[in-house]
N, C-alpha and C. Protein backbone atom coordinates (compact mmCIF):
# COMPACT_ATOMS: atom_id res chain seq x y z
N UNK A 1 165.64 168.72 5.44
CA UNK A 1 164.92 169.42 4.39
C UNK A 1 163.63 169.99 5.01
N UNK A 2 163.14 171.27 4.82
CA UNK A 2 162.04 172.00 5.12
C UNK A 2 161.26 172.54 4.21
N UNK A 3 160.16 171.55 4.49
CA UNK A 3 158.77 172.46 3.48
C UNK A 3 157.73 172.57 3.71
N UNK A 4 157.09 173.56 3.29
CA UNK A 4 156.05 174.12 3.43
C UNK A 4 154.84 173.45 2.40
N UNK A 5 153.72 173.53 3.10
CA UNK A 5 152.39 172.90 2.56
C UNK A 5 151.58 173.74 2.11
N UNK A 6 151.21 173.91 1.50
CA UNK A 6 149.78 174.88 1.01
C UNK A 6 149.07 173.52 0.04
N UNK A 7 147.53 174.76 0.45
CA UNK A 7 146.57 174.35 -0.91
C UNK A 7 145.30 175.37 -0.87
N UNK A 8 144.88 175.11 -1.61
CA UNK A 8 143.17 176.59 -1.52
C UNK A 8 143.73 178.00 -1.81
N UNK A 9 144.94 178.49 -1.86
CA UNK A 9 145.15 179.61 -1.82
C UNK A 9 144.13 180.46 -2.75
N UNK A 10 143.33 180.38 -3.66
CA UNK A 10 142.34 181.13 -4.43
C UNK A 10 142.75 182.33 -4.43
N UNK A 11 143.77 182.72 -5.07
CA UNK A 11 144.19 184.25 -4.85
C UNK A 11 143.93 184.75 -6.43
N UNK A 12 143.53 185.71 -7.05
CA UNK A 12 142.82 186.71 -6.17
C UNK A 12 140.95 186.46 -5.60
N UNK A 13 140.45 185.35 -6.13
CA UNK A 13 139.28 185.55 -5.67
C UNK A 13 139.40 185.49 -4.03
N UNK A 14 139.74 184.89 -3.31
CA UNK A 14 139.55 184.27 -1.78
C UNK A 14 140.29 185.93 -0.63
N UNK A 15 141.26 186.25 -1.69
CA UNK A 15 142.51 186.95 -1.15
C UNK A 15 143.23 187.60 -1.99
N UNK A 16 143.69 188.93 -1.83
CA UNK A 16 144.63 189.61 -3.25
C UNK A 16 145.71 189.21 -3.16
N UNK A 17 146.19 188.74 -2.28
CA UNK A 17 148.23 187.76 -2.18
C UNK A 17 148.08 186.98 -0.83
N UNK A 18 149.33 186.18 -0.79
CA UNK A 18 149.35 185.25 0.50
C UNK A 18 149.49 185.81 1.70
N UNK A 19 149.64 185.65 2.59
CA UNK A 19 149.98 186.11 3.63
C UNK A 19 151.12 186.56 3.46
N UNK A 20 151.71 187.78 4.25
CA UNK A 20 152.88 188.24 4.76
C UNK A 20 154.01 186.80 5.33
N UNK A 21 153.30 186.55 6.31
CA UNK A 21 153.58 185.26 7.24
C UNK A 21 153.83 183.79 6.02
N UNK A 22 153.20 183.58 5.11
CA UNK A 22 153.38 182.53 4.17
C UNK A 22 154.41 182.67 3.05
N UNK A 23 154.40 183.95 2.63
CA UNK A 23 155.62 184.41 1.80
C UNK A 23 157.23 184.54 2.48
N UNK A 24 157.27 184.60 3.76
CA UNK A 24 158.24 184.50 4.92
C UNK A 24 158.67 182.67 4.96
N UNK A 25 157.51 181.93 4.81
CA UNK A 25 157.79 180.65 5.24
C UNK A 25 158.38 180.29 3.23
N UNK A 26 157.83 180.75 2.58
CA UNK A 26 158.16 180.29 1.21
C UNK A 26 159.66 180.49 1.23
N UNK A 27 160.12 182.17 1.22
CA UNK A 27 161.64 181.66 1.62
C UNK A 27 162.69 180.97 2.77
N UNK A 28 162.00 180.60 3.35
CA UNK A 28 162.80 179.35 4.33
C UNK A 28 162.62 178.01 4.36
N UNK A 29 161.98 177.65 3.21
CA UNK A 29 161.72 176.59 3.04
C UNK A 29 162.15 176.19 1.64
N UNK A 30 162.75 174.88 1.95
CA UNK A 30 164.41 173.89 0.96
C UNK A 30 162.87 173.24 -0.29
N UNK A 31 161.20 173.66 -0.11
CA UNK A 31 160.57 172.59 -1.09
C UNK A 31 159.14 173.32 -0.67
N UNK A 32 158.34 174.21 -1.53
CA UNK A 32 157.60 174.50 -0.87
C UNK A 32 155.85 173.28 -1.95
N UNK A 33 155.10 173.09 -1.12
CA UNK A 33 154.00 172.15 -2.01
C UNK A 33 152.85 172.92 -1.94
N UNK A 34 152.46 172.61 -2.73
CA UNK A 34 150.65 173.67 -3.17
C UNK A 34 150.00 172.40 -3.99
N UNK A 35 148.92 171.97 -3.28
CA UNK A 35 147.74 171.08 -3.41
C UNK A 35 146.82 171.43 -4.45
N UNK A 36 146.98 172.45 -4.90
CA UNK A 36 145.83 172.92 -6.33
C UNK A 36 144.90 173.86 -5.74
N UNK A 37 144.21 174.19 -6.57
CA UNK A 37 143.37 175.60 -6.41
C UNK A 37 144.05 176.95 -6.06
N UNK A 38 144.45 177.26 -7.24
CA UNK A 38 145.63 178.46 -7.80
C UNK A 38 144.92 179.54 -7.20
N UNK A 39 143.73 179.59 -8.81
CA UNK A 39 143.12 180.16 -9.53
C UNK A 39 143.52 181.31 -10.49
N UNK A 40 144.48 181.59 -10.11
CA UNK A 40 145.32 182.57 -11.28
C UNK A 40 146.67 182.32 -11.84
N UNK A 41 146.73 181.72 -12.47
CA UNK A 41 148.53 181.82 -12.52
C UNK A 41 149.83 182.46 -12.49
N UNK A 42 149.47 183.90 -12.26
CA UNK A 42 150.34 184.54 -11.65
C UNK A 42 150.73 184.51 -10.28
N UNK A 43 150.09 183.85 -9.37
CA UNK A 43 150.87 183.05 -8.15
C UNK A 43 151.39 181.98 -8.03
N UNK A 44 151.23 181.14 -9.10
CA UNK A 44 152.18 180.18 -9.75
C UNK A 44 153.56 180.86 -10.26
N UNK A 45 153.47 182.06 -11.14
CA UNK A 45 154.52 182.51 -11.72
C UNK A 45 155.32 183.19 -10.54
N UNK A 46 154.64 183.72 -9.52
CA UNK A 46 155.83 184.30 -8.17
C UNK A 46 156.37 183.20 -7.48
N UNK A 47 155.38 182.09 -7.34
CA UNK A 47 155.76 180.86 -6.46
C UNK A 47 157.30 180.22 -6.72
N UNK A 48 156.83 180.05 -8.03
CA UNK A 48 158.58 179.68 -9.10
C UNK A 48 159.41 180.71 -8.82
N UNK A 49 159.19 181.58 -8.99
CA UNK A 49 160.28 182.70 -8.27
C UNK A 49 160.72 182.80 -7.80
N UNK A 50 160.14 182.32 -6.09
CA UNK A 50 160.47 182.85 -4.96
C UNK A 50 160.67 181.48 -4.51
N UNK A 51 160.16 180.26 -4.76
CA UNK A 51 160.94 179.35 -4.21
C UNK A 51 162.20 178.60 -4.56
N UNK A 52 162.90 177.81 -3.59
CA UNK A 52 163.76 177.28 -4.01
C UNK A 52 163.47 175.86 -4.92
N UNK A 53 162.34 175.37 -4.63
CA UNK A 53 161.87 174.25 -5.59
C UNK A 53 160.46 173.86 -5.32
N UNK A 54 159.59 174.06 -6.17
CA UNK A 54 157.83 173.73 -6.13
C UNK A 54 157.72 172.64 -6.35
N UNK A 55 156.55 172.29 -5.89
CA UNK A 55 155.98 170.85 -6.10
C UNK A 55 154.65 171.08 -6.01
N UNK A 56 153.86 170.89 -7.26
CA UNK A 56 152.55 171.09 -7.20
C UNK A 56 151.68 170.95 -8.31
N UNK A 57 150.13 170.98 -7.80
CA UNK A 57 149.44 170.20 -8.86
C UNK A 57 148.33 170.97 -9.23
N UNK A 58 147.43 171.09 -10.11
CA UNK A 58 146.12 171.94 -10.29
C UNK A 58 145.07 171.36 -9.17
N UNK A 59 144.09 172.60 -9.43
CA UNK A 59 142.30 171.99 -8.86
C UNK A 59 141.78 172.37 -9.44
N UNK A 60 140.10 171.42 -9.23
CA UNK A 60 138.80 172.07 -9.80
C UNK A 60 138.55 173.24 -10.41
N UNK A 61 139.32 174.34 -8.96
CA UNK A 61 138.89 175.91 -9.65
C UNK A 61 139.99 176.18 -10.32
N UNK A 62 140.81 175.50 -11.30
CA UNK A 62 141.78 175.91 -11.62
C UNK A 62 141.71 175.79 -13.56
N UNK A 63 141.93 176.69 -13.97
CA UNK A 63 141.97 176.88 -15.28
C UNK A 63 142.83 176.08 -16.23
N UNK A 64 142.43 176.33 -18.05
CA UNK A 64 143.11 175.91 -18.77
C UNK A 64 145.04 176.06 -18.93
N UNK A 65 145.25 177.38 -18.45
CA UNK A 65 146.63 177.42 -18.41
C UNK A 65 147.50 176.76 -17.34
N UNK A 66 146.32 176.79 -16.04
CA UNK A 66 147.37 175.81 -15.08
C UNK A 66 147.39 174.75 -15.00
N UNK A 67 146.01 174.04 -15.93
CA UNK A 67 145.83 172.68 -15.84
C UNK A 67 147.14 172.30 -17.29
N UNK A 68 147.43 172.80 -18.26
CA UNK A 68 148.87 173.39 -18.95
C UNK A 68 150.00 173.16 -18.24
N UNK A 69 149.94 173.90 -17.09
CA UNK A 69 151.29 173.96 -16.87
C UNK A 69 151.47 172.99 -15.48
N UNK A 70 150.69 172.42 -14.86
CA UNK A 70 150.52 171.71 -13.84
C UNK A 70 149.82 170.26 -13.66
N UNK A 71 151.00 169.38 -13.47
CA UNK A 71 149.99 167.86 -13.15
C UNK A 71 148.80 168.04 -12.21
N UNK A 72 148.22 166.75 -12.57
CA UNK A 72 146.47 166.39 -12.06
C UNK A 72 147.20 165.87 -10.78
N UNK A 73 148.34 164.86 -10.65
CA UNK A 73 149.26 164.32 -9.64
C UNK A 73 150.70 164.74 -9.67
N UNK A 74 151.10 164.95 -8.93
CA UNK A 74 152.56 164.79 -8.74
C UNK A 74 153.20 163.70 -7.96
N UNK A 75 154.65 163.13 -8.24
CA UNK A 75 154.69 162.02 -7.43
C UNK A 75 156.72 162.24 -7.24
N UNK A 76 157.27 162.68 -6.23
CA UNK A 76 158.32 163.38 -6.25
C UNK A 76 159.14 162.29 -4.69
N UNK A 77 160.34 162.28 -4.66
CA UNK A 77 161.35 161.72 -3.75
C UNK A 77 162.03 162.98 -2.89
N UNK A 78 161.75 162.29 -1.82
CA UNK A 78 162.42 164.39 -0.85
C UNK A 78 162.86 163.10 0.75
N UNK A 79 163.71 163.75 0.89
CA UNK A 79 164.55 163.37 1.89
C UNK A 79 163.64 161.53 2.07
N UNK A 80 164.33 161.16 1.05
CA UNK A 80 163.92 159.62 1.25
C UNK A 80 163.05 158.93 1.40
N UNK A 81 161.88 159.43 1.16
CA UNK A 81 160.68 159.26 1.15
C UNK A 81 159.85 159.70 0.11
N UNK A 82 158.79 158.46 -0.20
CA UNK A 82 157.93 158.84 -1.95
C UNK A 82 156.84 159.65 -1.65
N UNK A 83 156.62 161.00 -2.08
CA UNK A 83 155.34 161.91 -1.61
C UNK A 83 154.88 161.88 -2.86
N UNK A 84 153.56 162.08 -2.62
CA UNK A 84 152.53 162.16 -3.65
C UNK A 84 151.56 163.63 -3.21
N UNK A 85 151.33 164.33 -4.00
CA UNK A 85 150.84 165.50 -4.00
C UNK A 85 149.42 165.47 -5.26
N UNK A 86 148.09 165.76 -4.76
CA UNK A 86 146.83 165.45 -5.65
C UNK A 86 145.87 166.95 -4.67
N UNK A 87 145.33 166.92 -5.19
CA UNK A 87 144.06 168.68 -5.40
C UNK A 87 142.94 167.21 -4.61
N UNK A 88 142.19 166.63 -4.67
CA UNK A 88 141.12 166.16 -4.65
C UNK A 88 141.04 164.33 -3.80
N UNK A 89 140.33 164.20 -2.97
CA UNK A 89 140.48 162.51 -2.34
C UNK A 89 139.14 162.16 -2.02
N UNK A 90 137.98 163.23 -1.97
CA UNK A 90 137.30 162.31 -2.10
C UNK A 90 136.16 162.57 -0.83
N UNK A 91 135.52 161.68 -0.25
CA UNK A 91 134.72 162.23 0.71
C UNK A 91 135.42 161.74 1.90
N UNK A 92 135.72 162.41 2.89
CA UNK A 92 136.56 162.20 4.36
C UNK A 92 136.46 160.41 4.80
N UNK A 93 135.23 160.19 4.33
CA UNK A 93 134.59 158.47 4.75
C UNK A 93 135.91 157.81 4.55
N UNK A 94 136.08 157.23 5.17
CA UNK A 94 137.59 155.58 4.56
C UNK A 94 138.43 156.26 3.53
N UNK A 95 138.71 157.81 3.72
CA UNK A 95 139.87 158.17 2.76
C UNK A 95 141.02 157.33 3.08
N UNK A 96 141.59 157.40 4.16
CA UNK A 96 142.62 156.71 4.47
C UNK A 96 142.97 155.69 3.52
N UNK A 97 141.98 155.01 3.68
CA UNK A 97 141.78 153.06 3.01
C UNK A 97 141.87 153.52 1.80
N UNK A 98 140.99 154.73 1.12
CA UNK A 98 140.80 154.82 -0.18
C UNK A 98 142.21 155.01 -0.90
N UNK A 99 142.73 155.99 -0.02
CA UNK A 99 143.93 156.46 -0.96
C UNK A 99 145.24 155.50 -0.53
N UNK A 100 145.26 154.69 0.68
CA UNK A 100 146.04 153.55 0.53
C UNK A 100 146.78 152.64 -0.93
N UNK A 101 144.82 152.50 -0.84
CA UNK A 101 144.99 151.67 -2.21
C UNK A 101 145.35 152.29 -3.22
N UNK A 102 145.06 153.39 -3.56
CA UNK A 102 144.91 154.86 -4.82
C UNK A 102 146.28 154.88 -4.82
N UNK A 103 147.20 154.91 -3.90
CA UNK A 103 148.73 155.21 -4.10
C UNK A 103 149.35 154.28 -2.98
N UNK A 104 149.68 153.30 -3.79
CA UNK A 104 150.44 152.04 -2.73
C UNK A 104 151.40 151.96 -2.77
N UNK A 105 152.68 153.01 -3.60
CA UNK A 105 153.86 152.92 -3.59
C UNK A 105 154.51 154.90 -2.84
N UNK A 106 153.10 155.41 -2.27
CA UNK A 106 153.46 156.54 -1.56
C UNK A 106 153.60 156.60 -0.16
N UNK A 107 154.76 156.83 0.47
CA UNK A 107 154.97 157.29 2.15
C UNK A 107 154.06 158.34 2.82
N UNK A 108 154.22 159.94 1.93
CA UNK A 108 153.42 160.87 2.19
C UNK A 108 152.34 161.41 1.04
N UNK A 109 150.83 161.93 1.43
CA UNK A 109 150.36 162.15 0.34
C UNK A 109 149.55 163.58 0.87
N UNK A 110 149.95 164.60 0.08
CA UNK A 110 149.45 166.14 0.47
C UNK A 110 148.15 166.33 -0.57
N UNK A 111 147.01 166.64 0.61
CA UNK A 111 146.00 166.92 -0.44
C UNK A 111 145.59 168.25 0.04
N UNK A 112 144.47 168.74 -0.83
CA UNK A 112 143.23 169.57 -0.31
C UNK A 112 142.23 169.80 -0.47
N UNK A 113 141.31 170.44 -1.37
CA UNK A 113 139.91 170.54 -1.65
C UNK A 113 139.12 171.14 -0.19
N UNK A 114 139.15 170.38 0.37
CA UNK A 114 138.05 170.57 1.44
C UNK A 114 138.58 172.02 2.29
N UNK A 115 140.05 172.52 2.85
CA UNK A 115 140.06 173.94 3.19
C UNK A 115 140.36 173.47 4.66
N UNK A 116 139.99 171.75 4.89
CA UNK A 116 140.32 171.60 6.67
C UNK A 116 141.27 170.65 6.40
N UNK A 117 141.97 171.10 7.67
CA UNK A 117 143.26 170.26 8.16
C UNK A 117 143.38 169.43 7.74
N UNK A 118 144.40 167.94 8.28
CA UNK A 118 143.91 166.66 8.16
C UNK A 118 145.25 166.28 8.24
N UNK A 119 145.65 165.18 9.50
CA UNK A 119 147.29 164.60 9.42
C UNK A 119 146.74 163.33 9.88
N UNK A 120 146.27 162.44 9.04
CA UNK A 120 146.50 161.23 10.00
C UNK A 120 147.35 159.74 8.56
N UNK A 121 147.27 159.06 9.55
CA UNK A 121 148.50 157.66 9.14
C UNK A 121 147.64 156.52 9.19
N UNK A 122 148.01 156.07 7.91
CA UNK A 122 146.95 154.30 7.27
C UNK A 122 148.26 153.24 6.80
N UNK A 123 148.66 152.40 7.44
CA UNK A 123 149.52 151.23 6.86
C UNK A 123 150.48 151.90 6.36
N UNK A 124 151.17 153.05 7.12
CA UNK A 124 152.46 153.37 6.27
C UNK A 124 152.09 154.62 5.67
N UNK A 125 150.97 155.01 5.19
CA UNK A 125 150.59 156.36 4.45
C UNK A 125 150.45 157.73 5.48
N UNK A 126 151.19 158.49 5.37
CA UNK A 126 150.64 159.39 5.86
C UNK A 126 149.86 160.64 5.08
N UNK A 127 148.64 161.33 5.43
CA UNK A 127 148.16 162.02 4.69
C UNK A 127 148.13 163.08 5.39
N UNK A 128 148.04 164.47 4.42
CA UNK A 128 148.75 165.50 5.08
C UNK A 128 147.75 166.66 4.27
N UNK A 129 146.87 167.74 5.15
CA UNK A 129 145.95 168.69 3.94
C UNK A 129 146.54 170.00 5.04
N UNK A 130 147.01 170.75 4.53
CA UNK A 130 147.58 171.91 5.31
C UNK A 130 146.14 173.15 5.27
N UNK A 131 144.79 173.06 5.20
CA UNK A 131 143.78 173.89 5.04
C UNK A 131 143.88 174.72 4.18
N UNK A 132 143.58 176.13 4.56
CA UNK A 132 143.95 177.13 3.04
C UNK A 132 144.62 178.33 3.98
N UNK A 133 145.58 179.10 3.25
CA UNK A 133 146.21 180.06 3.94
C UNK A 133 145.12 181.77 3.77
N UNK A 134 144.25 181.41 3.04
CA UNK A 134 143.68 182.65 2.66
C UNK A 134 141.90 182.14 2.72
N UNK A 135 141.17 180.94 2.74
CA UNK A 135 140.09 181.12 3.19
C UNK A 135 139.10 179.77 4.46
N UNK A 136 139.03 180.24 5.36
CA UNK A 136 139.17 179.05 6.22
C UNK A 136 137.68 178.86 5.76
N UNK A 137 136.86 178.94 5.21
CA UNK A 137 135.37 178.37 4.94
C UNK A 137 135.18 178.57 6.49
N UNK A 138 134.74 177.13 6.89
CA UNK A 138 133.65 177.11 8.47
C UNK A 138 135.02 176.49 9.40
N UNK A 139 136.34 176.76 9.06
CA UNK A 139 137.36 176.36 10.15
C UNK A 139 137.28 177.33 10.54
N UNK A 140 138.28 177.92 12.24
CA UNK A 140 138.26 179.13 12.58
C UNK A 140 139.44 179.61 12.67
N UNK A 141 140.16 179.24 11.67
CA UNK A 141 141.27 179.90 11.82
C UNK A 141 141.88 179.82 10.01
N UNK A 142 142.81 180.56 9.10
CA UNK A 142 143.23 180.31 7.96
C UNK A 142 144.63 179.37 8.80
N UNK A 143 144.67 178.59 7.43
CA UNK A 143 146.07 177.60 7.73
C UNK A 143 147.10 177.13 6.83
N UNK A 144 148.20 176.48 7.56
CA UNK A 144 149.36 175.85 6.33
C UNK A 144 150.02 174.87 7.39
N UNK A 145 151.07 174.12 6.70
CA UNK A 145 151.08 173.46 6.80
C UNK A 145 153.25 173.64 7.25
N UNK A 146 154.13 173.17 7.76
CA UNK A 146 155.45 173.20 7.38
C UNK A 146 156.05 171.57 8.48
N UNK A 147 157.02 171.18 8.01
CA UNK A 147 157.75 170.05 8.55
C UNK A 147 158.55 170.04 7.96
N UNK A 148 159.39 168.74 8.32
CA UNK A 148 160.78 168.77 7.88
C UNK A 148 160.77 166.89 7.91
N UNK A 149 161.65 166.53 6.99
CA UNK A 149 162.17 165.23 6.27
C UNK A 149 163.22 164.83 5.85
N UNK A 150 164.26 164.29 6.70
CA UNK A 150 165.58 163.68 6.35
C UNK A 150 165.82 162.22 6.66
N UNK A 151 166.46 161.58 5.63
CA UNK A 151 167.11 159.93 6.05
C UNK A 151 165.40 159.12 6.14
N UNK A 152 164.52 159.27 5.69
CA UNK A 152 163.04 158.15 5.29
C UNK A 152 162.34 159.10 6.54
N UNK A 153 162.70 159.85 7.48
CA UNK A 153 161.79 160.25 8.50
C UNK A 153 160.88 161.52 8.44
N UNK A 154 159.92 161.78 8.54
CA UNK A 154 159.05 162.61 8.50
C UNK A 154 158.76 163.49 9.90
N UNK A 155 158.71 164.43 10.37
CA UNK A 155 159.15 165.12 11.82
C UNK A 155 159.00 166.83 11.54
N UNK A 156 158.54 167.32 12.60
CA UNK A 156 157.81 168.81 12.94
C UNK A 156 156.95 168.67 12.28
N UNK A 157 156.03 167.79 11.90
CA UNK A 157 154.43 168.48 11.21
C UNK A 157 154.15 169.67 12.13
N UNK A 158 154.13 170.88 11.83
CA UNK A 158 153.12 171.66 12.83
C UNK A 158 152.09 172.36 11.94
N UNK A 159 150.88 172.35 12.44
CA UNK A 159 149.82 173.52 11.52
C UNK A 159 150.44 174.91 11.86
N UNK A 160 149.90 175.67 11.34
CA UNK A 160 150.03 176.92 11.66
C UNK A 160 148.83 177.75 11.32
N UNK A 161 148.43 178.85 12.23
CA UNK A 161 147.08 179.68 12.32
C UNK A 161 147.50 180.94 11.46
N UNK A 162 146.58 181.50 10.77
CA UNK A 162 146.82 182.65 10.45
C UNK A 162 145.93 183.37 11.18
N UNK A 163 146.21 184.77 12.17
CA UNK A 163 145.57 185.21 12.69
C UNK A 163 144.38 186.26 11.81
N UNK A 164 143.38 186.10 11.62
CA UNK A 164 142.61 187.13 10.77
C UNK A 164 142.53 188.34 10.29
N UNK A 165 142.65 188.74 9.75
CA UNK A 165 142.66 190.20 8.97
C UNK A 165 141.36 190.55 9.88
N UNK A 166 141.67 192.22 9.89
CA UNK A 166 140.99 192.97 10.68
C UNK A 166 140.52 193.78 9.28
């Protein structure tokens, strides 16, 4: 199974659509996830469209209709393994530990807020923030996230760069 990570996309404030390159990975990917911070819901309404199955949750900058149509958490089973998908974790300090405890019956947990990376592993948890595909704040590069998950195993995390608009 192959999916793709997003979160931050802020489209249209950040960006008027996703990348070329991210809409390419949306259709090749069996599950695509978005961490919250829409901001419009009409990229929610193409997302459903164009993928073969979403998984995803609101943010902060995210309005009354998506907070409507979108959990605060999601908590979903994908190639044998319990992922948990949340917009928000907190300050970088002992996240690990924090969200251990916060979700003790999750394998993988996709966040974002912050716009930077983040793959690391606490007692079994792995946590996973694919950056933003449309505004890198003070990273230097825009980002996402794609891997693949069959039979409990988790395998190809790779980031991916978006090269900058000229």
């Amino acid at each position: 199974m192959r999916l793709l990570l997003l979160a931050d996309t802020h489209v249209p404030k950040r960006a008027k659509d996703l990348p070329a390159e991210v809409w390419e990975q949306v259709g090749e990917a069996d599950v695509v996830v978005h961490a919250g911070d829409w901001v419009d819901p009409g990229l929610l309404d193409r997302l459903e469209e164009r993928s073969a199955r979403l998984v995803a949750v609101w943010g902060n900058n995210d309005g009354a209709e998506l907070r409507r149509r979108l959990p605060e958490v999601a908590r979903v089973e994908l190639g044998g393994m319990r992922w948990g998908v949340v917009h928000e974790t907190g300050d970088k300090k002992r996240r690990e530990e924090r969200m251990r405890a916060a979700y003790p019956d999750l394998d993988v947990l996709v966040f974002g807020h912050s716009h930077i990376p983040w793959d690391t592993e606490h007692k079994g948890l792995r946590l996973l923030n694919p950056g933003s595909p449309t505004d890198r704040r003070r990273q230097p590069h825009c980002t996402y996230l794609t891997c693949s998950v069959a039979g409990g195993v988790l395998s190809e995390v790779t980031l991916h760069r978006i090269p900058a608009l000229r």
